[in-house]
Protein backbone atom coordinates (compact mmCIF):
# COMPACT_ATOMS: atom_id res chain seq x y z
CA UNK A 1 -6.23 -39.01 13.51
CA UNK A 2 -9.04 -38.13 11.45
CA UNK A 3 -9.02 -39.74 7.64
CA UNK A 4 -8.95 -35.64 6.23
CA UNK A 5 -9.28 -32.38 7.69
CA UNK A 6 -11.20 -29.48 7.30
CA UNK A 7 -8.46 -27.65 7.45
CA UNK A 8 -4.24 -28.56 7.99
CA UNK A 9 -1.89 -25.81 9.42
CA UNK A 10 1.55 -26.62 9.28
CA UNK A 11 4.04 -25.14 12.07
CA UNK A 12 3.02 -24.36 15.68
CA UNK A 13 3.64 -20.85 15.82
CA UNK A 14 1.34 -18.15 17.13
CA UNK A 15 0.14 -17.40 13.50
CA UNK A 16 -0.75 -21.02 13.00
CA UNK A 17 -2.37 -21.53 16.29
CA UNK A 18 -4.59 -18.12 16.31
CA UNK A 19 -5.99 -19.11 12.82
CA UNK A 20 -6.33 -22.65 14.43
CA UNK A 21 -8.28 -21.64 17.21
CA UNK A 22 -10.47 -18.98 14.65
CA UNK A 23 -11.38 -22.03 12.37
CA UNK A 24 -11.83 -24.67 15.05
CA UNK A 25 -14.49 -22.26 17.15
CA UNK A 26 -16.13 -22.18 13.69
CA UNK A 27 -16.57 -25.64 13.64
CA UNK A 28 -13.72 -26.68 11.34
CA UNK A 29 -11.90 -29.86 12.12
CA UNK A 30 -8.05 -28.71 12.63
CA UNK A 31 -5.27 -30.36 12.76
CA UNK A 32 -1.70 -28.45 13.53
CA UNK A 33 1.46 -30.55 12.61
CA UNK A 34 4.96 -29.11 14.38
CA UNK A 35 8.27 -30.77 14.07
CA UNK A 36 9.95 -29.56 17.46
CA UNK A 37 9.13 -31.06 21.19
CA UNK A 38 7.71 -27.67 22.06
CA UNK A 39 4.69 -26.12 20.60
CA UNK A 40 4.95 -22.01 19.49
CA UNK A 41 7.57 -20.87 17.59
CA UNK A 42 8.84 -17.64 18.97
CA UNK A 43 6.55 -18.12 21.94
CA UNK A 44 8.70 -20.90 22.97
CA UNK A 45 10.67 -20.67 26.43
CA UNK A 46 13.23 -22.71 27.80
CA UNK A 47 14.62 -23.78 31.43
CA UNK A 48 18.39 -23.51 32.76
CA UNK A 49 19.25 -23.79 35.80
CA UNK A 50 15.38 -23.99 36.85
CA UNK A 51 15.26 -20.53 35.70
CA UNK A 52 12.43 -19.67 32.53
CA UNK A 53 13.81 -17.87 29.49
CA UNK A 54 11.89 -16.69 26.48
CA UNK A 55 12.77 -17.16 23.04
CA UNK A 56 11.69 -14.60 21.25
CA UNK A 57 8.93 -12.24 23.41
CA UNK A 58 10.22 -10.34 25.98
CA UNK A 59 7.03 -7.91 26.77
CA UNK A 60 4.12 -6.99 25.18
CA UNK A 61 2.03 -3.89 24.14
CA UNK A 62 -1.73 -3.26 24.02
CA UNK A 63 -2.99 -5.49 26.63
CA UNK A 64 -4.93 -3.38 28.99
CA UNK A 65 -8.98 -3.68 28.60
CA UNK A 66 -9.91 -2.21 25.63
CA UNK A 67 -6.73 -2.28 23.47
CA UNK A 68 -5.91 -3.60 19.99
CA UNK A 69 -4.46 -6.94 20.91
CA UNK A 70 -6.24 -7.75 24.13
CA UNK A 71 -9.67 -7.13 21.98
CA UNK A 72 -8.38 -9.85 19.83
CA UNK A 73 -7.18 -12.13 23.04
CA UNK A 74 -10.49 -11.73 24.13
CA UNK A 75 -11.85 -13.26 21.37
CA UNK A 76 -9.75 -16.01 21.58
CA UNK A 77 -10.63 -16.63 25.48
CA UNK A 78 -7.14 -16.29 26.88
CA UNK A 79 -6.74 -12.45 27.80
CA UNK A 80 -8.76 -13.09 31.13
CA UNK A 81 -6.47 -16.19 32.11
CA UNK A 82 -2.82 -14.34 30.90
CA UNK A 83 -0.33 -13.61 34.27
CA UNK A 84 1.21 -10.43 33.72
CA UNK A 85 3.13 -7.70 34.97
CA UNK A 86 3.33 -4.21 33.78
CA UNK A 87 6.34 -2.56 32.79
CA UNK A 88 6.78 0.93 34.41
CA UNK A 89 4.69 3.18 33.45
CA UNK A 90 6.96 6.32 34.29
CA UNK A 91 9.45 4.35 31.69
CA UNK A 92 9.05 0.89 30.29
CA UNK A 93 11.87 1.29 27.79
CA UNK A 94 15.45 2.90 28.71
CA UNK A 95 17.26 4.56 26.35
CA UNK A 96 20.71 5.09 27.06
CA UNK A 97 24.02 5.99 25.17
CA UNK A 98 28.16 5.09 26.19
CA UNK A 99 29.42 8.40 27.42
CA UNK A 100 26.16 10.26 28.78
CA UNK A 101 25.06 9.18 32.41
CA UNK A 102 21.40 9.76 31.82
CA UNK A 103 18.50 7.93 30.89
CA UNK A 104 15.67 8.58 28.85
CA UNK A 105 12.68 7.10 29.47
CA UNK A 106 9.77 6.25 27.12
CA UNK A 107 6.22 6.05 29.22
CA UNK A 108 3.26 4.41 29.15
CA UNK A 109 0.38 6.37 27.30
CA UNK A 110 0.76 8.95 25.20
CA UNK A 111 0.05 11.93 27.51
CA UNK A 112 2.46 10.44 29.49
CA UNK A 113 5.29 9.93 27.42
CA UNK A 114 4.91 13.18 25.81
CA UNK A 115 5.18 15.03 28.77
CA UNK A 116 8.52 12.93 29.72
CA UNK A 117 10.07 13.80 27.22
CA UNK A 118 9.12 17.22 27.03
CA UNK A 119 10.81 17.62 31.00
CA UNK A 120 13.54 16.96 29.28
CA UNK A 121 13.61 18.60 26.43
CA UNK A 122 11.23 21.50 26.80
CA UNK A 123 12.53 23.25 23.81
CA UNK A 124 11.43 20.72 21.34
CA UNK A 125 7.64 20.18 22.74
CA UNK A 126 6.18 20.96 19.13
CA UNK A 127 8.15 18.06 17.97
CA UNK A 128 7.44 15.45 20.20
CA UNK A 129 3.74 16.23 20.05
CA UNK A 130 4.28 15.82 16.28
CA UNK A 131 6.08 12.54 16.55
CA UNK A 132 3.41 11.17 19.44
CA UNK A 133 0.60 12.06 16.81
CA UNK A 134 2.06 10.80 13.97
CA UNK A 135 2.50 7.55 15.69
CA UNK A 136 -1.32 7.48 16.27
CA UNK A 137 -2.33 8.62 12.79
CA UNK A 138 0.05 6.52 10.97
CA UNK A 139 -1.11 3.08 12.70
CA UNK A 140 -4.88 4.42 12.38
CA UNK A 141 -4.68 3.85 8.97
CA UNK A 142 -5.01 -0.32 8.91
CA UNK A 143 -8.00 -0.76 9.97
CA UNK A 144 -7.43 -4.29 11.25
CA UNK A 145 -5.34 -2.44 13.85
CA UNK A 146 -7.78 -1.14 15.81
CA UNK A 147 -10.36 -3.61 15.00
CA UNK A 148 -11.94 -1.58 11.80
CA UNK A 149 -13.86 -2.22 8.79
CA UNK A 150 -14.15 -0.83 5.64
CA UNK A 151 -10.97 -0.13 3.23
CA UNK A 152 -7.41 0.61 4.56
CA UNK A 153 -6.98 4.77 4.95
CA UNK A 154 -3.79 4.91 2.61
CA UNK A 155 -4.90 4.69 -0.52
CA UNK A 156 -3.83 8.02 -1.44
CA UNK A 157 -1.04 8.66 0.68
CA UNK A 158 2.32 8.20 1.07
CA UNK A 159 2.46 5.86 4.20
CA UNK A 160 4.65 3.25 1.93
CA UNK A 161 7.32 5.53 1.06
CA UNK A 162 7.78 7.48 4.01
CA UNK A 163 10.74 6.91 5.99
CA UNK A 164 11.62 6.02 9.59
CA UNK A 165 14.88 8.24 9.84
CA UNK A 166 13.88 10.63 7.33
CA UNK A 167 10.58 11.10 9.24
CA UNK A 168 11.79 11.45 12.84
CA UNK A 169 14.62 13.71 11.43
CA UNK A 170 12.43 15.95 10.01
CA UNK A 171 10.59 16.53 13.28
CA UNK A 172 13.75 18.19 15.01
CA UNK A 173 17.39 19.52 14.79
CA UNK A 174 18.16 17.76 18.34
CA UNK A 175 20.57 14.35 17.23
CA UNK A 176 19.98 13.38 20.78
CA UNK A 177 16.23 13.67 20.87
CA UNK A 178 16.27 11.98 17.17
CA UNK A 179 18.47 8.95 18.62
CA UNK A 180 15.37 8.54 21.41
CA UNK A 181 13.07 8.65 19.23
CA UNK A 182 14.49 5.57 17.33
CA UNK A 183 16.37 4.49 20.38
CA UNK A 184 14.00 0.86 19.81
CA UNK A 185 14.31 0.19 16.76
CA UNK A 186 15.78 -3.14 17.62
CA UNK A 187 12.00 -3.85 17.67
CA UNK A 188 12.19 -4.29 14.33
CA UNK A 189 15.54 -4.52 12.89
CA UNK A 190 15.29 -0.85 11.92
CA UNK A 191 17.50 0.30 8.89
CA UNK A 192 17.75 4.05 8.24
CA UNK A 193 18.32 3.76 4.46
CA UNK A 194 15.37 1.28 4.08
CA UNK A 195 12.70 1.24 7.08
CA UNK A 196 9.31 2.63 6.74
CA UNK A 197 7.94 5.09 9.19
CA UNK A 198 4.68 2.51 9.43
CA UNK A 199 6.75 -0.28 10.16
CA UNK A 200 8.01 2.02 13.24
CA UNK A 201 4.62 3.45 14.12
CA UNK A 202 2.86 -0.30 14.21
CA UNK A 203 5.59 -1.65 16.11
CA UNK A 204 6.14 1.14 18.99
CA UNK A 205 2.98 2.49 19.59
CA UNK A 206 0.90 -0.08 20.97
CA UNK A 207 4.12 -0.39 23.53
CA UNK A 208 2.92 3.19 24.61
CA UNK A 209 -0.29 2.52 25.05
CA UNK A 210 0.93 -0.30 27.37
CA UNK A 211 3.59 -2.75 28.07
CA UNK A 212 3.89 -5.85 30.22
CA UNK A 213 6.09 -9.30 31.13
CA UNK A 214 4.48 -12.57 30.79
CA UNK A 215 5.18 -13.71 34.11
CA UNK A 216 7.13 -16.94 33.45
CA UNK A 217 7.57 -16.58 29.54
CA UNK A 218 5.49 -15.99 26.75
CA UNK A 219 4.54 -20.07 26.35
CA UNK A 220 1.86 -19.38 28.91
CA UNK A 221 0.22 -17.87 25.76
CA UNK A 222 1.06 -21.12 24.17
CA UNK A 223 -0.43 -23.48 26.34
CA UNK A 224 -3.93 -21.35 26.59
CA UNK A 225 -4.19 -21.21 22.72
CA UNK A 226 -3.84 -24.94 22.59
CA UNK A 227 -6.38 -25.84 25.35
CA UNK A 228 -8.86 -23.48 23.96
CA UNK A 229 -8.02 -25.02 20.74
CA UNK A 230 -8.80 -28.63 21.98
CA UNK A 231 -11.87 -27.40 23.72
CA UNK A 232 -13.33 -26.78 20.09
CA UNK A 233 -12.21 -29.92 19.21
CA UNK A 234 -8.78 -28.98 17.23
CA UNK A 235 -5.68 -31.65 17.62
CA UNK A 236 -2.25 -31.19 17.84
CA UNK A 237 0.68 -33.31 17.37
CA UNK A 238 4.35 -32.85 18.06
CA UNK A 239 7.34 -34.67 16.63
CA UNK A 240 5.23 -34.32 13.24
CA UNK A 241 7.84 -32.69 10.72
CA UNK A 242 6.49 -31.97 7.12
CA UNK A 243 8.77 -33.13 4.19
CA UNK A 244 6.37 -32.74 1.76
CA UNK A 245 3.41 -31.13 0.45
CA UNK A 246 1.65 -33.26 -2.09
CA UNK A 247 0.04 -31.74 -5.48
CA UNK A 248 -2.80 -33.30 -6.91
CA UNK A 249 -4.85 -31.90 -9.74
CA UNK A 250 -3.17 -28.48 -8.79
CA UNK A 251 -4.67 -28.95 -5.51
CA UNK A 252 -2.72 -29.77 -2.08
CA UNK A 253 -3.97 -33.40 -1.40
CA UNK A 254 -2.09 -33.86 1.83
CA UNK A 255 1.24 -33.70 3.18
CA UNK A 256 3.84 -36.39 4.25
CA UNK A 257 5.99 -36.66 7.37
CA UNK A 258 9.55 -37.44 8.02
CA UNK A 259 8.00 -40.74 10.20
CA UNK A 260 6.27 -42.03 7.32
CA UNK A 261 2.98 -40.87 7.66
CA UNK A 262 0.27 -38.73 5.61
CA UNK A 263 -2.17 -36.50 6.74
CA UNK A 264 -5.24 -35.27 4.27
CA UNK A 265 -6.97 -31.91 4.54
CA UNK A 266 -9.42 -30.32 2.33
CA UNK A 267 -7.05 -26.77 2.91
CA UNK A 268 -3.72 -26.11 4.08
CA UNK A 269 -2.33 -23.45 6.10
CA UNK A 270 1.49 -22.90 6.31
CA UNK A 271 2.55 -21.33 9.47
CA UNK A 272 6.30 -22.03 8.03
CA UNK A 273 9.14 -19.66 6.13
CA UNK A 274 7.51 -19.27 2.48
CA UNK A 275 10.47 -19.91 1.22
CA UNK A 276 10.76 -23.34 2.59
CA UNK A 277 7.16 -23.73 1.92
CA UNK A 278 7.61 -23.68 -1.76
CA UNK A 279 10.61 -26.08 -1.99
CA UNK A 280 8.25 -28.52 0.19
CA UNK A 281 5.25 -28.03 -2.42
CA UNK A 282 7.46 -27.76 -5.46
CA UNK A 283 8.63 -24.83 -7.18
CA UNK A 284 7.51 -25.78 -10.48
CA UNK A 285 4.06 -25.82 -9.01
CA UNK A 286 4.07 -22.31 -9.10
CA UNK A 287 4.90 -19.36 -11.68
CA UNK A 288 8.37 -19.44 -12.02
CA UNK A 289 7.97 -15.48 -11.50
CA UNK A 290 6.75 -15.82 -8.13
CA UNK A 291 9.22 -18.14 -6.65
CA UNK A 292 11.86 -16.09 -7.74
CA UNK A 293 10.01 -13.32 -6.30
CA UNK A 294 9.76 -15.09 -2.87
CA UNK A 295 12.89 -16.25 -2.88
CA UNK A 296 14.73 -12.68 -3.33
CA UNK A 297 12.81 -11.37 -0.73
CA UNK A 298 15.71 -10.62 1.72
CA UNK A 299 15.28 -11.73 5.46
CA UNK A 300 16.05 -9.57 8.34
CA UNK A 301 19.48 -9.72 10.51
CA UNK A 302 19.69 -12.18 13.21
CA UNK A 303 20.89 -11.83 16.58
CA UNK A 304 22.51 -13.32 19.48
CA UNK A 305 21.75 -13.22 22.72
CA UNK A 306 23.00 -14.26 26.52
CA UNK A 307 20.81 -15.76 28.98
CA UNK A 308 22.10 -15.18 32.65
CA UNK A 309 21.17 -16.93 35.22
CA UNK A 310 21.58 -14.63 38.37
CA UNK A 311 23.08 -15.61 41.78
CA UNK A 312 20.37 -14.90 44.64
CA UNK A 313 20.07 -11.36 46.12
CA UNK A 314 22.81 -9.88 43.57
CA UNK A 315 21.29 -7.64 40.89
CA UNK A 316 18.37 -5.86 41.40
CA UNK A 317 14.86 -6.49 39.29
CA UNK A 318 14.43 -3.62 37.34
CA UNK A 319 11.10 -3.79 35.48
CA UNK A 320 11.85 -1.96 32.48
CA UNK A 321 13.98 -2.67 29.24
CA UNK A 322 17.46 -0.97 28.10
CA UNK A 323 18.16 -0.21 24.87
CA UNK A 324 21.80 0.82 24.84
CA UNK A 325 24.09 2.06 21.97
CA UNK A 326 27.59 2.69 21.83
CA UNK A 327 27.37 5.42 19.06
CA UNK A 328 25.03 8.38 19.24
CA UNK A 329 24.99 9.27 15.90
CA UNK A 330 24.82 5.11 15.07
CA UNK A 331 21.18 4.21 16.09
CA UNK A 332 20.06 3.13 12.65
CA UNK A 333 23.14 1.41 11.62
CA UNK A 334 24.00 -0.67 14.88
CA UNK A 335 23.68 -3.72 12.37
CA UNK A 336 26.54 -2.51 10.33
CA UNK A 337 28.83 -3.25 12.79
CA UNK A 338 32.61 -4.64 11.91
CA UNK A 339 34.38 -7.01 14.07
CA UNK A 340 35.94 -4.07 16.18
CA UNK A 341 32.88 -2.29 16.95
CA UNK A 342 30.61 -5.04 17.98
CA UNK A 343 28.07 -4.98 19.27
CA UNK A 344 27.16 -1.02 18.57
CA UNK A 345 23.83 -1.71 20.70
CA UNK A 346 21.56 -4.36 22.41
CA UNK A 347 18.52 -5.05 24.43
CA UNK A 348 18.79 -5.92 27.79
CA UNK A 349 15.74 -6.82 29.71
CA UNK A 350 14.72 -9.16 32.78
CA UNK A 351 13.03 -12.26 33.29
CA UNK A 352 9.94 -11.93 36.03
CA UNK A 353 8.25 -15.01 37.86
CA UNK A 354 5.95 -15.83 40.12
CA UNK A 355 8.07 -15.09 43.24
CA UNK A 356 10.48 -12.10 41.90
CA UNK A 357 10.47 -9.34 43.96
CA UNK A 358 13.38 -6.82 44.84
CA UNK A 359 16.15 -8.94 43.25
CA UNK A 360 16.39 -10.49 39.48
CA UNK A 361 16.39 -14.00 38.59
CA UNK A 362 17.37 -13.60 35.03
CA UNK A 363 18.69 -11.47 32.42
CA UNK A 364 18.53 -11.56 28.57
CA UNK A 365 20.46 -9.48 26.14
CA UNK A 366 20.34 -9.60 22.27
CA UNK A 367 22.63 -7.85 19.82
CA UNK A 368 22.70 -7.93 16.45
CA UNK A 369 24.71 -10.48 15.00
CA UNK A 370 24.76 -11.50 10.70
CA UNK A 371 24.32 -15.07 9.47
CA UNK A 372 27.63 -15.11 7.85
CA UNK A 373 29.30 -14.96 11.50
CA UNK A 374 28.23 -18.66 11.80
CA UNK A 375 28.02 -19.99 8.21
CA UNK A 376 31.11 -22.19 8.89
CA UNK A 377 28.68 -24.51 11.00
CA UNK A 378 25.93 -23.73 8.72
CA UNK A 379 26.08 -27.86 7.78
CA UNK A 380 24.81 -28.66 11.39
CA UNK A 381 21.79 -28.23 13.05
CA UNK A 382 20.77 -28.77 16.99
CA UNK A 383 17.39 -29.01 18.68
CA UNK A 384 16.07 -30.45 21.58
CA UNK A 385 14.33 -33.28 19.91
CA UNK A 386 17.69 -33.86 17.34
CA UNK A 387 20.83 -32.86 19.70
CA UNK A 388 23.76 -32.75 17.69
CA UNK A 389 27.34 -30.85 18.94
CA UNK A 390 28.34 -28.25 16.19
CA UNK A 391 31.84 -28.47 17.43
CA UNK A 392 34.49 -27.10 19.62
CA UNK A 393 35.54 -23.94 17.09
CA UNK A 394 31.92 -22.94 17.58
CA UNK A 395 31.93 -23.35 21.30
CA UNK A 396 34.86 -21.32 20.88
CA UNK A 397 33.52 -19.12 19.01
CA UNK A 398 30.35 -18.40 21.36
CA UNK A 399 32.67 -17.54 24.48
CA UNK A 400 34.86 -15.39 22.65
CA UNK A 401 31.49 -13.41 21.83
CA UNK A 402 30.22 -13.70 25.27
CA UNK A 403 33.10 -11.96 26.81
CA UNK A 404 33.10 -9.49 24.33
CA UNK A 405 29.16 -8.57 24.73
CA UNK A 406 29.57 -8.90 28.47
CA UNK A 407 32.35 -6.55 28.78
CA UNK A 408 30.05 -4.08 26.85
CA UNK A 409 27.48 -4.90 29.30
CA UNK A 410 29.52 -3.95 32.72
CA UNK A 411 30.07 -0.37 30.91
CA UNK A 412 26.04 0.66 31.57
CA UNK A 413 25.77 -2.49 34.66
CA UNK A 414 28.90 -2.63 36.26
CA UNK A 415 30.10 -5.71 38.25
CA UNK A 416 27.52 -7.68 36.72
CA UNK A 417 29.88 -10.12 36.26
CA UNK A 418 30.59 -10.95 39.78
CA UNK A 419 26.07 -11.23 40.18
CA UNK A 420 26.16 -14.22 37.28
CA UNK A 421 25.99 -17.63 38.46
CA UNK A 422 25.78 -19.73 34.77
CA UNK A 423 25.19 -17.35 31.56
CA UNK A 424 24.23 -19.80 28.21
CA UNK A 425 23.98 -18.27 24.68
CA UNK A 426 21.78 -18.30 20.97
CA UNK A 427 23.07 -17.79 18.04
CA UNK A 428 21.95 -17.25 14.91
CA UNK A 429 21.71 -20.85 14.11
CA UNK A 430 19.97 -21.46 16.85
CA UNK A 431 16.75 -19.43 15.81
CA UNK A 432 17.36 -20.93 12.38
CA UNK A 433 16.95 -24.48 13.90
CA UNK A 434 14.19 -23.84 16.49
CA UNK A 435 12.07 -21.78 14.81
CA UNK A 436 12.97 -22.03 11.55
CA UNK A 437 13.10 -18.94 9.95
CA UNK A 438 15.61 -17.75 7.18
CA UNK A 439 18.85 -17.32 8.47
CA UNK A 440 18.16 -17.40 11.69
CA UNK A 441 16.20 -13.92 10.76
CA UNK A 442 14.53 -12.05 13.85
CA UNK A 443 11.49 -10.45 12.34
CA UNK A 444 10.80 -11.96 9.02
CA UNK A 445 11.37 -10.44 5.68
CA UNK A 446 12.79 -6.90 5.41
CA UNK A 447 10.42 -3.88 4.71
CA UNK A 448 11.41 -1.68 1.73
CA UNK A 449 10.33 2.16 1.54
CA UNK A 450 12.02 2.01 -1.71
CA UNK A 451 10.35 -1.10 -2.87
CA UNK A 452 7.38 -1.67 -0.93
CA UNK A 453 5.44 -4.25 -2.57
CA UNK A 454 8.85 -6.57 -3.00
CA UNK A 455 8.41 -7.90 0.48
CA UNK A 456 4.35 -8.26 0.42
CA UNK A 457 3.17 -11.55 0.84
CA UNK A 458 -0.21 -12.68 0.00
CA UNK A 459 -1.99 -15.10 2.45
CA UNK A 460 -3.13 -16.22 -0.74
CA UNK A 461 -1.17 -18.79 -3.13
CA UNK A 462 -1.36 -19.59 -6.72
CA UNK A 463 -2.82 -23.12 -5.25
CA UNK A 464 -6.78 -22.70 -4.11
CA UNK A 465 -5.94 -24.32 -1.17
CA UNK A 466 -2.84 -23.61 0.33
CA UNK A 467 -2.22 -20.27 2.21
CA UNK A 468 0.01 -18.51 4.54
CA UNK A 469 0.26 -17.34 8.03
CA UNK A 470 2.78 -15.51 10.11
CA UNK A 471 5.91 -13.42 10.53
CA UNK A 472 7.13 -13.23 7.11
CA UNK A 473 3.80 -11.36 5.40
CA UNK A 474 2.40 -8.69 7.08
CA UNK A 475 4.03 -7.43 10.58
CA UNK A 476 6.02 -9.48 13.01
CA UNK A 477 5.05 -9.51 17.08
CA UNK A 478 3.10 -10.47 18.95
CA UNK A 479 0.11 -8.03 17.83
CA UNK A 480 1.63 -7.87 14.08
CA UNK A 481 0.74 -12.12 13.65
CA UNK A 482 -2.28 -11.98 15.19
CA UNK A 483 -3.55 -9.67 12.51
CA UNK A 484 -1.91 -11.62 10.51
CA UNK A 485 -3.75 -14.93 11.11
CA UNK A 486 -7.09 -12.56 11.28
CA UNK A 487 -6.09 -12.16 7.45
CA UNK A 488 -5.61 -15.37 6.50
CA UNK A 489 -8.65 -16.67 8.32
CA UNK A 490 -10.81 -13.53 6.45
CA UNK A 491 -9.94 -14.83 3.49
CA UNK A 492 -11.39 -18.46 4.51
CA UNK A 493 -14.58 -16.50 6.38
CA UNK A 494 -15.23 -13.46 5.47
CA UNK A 495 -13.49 -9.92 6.63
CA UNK A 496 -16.67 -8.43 8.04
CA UNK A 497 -18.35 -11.70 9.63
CA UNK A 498 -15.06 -12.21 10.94
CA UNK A 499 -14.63 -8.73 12.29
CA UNK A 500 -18.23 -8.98 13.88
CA UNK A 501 -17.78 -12.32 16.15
CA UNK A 502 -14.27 -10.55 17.58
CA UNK A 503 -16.60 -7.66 18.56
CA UNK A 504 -18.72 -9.54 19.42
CA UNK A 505 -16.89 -11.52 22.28
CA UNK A 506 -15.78 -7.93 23.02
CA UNK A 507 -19.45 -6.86 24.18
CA UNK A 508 -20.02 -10.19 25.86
CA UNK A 509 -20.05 -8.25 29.24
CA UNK A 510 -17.65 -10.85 30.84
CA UNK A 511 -16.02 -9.74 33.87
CA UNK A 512 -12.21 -8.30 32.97
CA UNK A 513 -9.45 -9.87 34.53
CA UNK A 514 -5.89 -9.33 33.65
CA UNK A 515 -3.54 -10.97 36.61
C-alpha cells in the first residue's frame, strides 16, 4: 500500500468502481477498500450446485452500439469484451395476470413495442403512442442520460411532481392496458401514491431500446472494471472493512479498518449506505439538520427471492422475463400485501450460460417481502467471509415462504415443481448483510412526487473531501449508478471535460463488438 492516496473509495460496488476506473485513467492513485470476499455489490453472483446466480442484475437495457449506457461502457473499455445475450425482441418482458391466459408482451424498440401493443389493443393506439413518447421525452430531459451538456430540461416543468399511476391513468380508460403499462414496476419498487413518472420513464425505457442477459452473471462486469482499473494502476483489496472515518481539521484524514490498519487519502469516496456513512464519520461532524435529514430518508421495500437449480432437460429456457400479479387492479400496491395475500406479484426470469440452449439451467424469482418479516433475527448477520447460522425458526421460516411462493409459481408454470432439483433462498437480511444497504432495501431510498427534494442526495458533503457514490442518490441500475458515479467524478473533474473524454472514446473508431 501506498503511504496516501489520491483518492479512497470505500465499498466495491459498481458506483465505486466506475468512479474508480474514471479517476485512475486520469492519473489518480486509487485505492477501493470492500469488506466482503467478493468484489461488486449488487453485481455480485454466487454458485450452487455449479450453477451461476446473480444477486441483484438480472438483464440490462441500452447496450446495443450507440446507446446511453454502452456509450458510457465504452468509455470505460469493457462494452467490447461484455458476453451477452439479447432478450427477445418480439417481448423481453411478460406481463401476465392470475385468471387471464394471455400474455402481453413489451418489445424491443419503440416502433416495435408500440405496434405490439397496439395488435392488441387497436382501440387505444393514441394512447400508447402517448405513453411510448412520453417515455422518450421525459428521460430526454437529464442530459447526462443521453450523454448531454448544458443544463437539465426541467427547470420549468413539472417532471418532479408528476405521477407514475396518475400519468399512465390519464392516458386511457382500459384497467388492463393501464396494469401493462406498469406491469414492471418491480423495476423500481413502484408505489402508486408516491412514484414519479421520471423514476418510471428512466428506469423502463432504456429496457425498450434494448435488453440483454449477462451470460454467466452480471460479475463479468465486475471483473472487467477491476482489470481495467489495475491497468491504470488502481488497487483493490478485499477483506478491508471500514469502521471508521477519521476527522481531522474538518477534513477526512484517513479511515481505519476492522484488522487494525489505516489507510490515508487526500479525498474520499463512499460507495456505502449514507446513512451508515455518517455514523462511521460522526454525526456531530455534520449539521445536525442534515443527518436528521439523511437519516429520515425512507429506504425502499426489500424482497425475497428463490434460486432454482433445474434438473437437466426439464423446463424449457425461455429468454424473456415474467412479471406476474395476482390482482389486476393491484399492480401498484403488490407491496402492501398481508400475510394471506402474499406474494400479490413477482419476477421470474432465467439464468443463461455459456452452453444453455433449448432447456434452462436456472430460475430466479423475487417478490416483495418487508423488513419487519425478519426483524426477529435482525441481531444476526451471515456472509461468506463471517458465516454465522441465524437459527432454526428462521430456516423455518424461509421454507414455509418457499412453499408458499412456489405454489404461486405452478399457477402461471405448472409442474415446475417436479423440474427442480435443489431451490436455495434470500431474504431480506441477506441483501442487508451482503450488500449492505438499509434494510435489506432493493433500490435505495424511496422517490417522493410529493416531496421530491426529501430523498436528493448530494454527491457533495458538508466535508471538502468526502463524497458519495451510488444507489441511494440519484437512480438505481445498472445505467442509473453509472450516471451516478459520472456525477460524483464531475464534481472532482469537471462536467464538460468529463463529458468530452466519454465522447471522445465514443469516436475512437474502434471496431464494435458486443458477444
Amino acid at each position: 500500500m501506498r503511504q496516501i492516496y489520491d483518492v479512497v473509495i470505500v465499498g466495491s460496488g459498481l458506483g465505486g468502481l466506475v468512479s474508480a476506473n474514471i479517476l485512475a485513467k486520469e492519473g489518480r492513485s486509487v485505492c477501493v477498500l470492500e469488506k466482503n470476499q467478493q468484489y461488486g455489490g449488487n453485481l455480485q453472483t454466487f454458485v450452487r450446485n455449479k450453477t451461476i446466480f446473480d444477486t441483484g442484475v438480472h438483464y440490462i437495457g441500452g447496450l446495443s452500439p450507440g446507446q446511453n449506457l454502452y456509450r458510457y461502457f465504452k468509455y470505460l473499455e469493457i462494452v467490447e469484451d461484455l458476453k451477452l445475450k439479447k432478450l427477445d425482441e418480439d417481448g423481453f418482458d411478460i406481463i401476465t395476470f392470475e385468471g387471464d391466459d394471455n400474455e402481453y408482451p413489451h418489445a424491443q424498440g419503440h416502433d416495435h413495442f408500440v405496434q405490439t401493443l397496439i395488435a392488441q389493443f387497436p382501440e387505444e393506439e393514441k394512447a400508447i403512442r402517448a405513453y411510448s413518447l412520453s417515455l422518450r421525452e421525459t428521460s430526454g430531459k437529464f442530459p447526462l442520460y443521453e450523454l448531454r451538456g448544458g443544463n437539465p430540461q426541467y427547470e420549468n416543468d413539472n417532471v418532479f411532481q408528476k405521477g407514475a399511476k396518475e400519468f399512465i391513468d390519464s392516458l386511457t380508460e382500459n384497467k388492463k392496458l393501464r396494469a401493462i403499462l406498469a406491469g414492471t414496476n418491480f423495476l423500481y419498487a413502484g408505489d402508486g401514491n408516491r412514484t414519479p413518472f421520471y423514476v418510471h420513464a428512466l428506469s423502463v425505457n432504456s429496457y425498450i431500446q434494448s435488453a440483454y442477459r449477462c451470460v454467466n452473471g452480471g460479475s463479468q462486469i465486475t471483473k472487467l472494471l477491476l482489470k481495467r482499473f489495475k491497468e491504470n494502476g488502481g488497487m483493490a483489496f478485499k477483506y478491508h472493512e471500514v469502521v471508521k472515518f477519521n476527522v481531522l481539521d474538518h477534513k477526512i484524514a484517513s479511515v481505519s479498518l476492522k484488522n487494525g490498519e489505516e489507510i490515508k487519502g487526500k479525498l474520499f469516496i463512499s460507495n456505502i449506505e449514507p446513512k451508515l456513512t455518517l455514523k462511521l464519520v460522526g454525526e456531530e461532524h455534520f449539521r445536525k439538520s442534515y443527518t436528521n435529514r439523511i437519516q429520515g430518508i425512507e429506504s425502499v421495500i426489500s424482497a425475497f427471492s428463490l434460486y432454482i437449480v433445474l434438473k437437466p432437460e426439464s423446463f424449457p429456457y425461455l429468454n424473456k422475463n415474467y412479471y406476474h400479479f395476482k390482482y389486476e387492479d393491484r399492480v401498484w400496491e403488490a407491496q402492501d400485501y398481508t400475510q394471506r395475500s402474499w406474494p400479490e406479484g413477482y419476477m421470474f426470469s432465467m439464468g443463461v450460460s455459456g452452453k444453455t440452449g433449448q432447456w434452462g439451467e436456472s430460475i430466479t424469482a423475487m417478490t416483495y417481502m418487508h423488513y419487519e418479516e425478519v426483524a426477529p433475527w435482525a441481531d444476526t448477520f451471515n456472509t461468506t467471509s463471517n458465516k454465522n447460522d441465524r437459527g432454526q425458526t428462521y430456516n423455518e421460516f424461509k421454507a414455509q415462504k418457499t412453499e408458499i411462493f412456489l405454489d404461486e409459481l405452478e399457477k402461471k408454470f405448472p409442474d415446475l415443481r417436479s423440474c427442480i432439483k435443489e431451490v436455495y433462498t434470500s431474504t431480506p437480511l441477506s441483501y442487508r448483510d451482503y450488500i449492505g444497504s438499509n434494510y435489506g432495501s432493493m433500490y435505495g431510498y424511496v422517490k417522493d412526487v410529493e416531496n421530491p427534494l426529501k430523498s436528493f442526495v448530494s454527491p457533495k458533503t458538508r466535508i471538502d473531501n468526502l463524497m458519495f457514490t451510488g444507489q441511494s442518490l440519484n437512480m438505481h441500475g445498472i445505467l442509473g449508478v453509472t450516471i451516478g458515479a459520472v456525477i460524483t467524478c464531475s464534481e472532482i473533474l469537471g462536467k464538460d471535460y468529463l463529458l468530452g473524454k466519454i465522447w471522445e472514446a465514443n469516436a475512437s473508431g474502434k471496431a464494435d463488438n458486443i458477444k
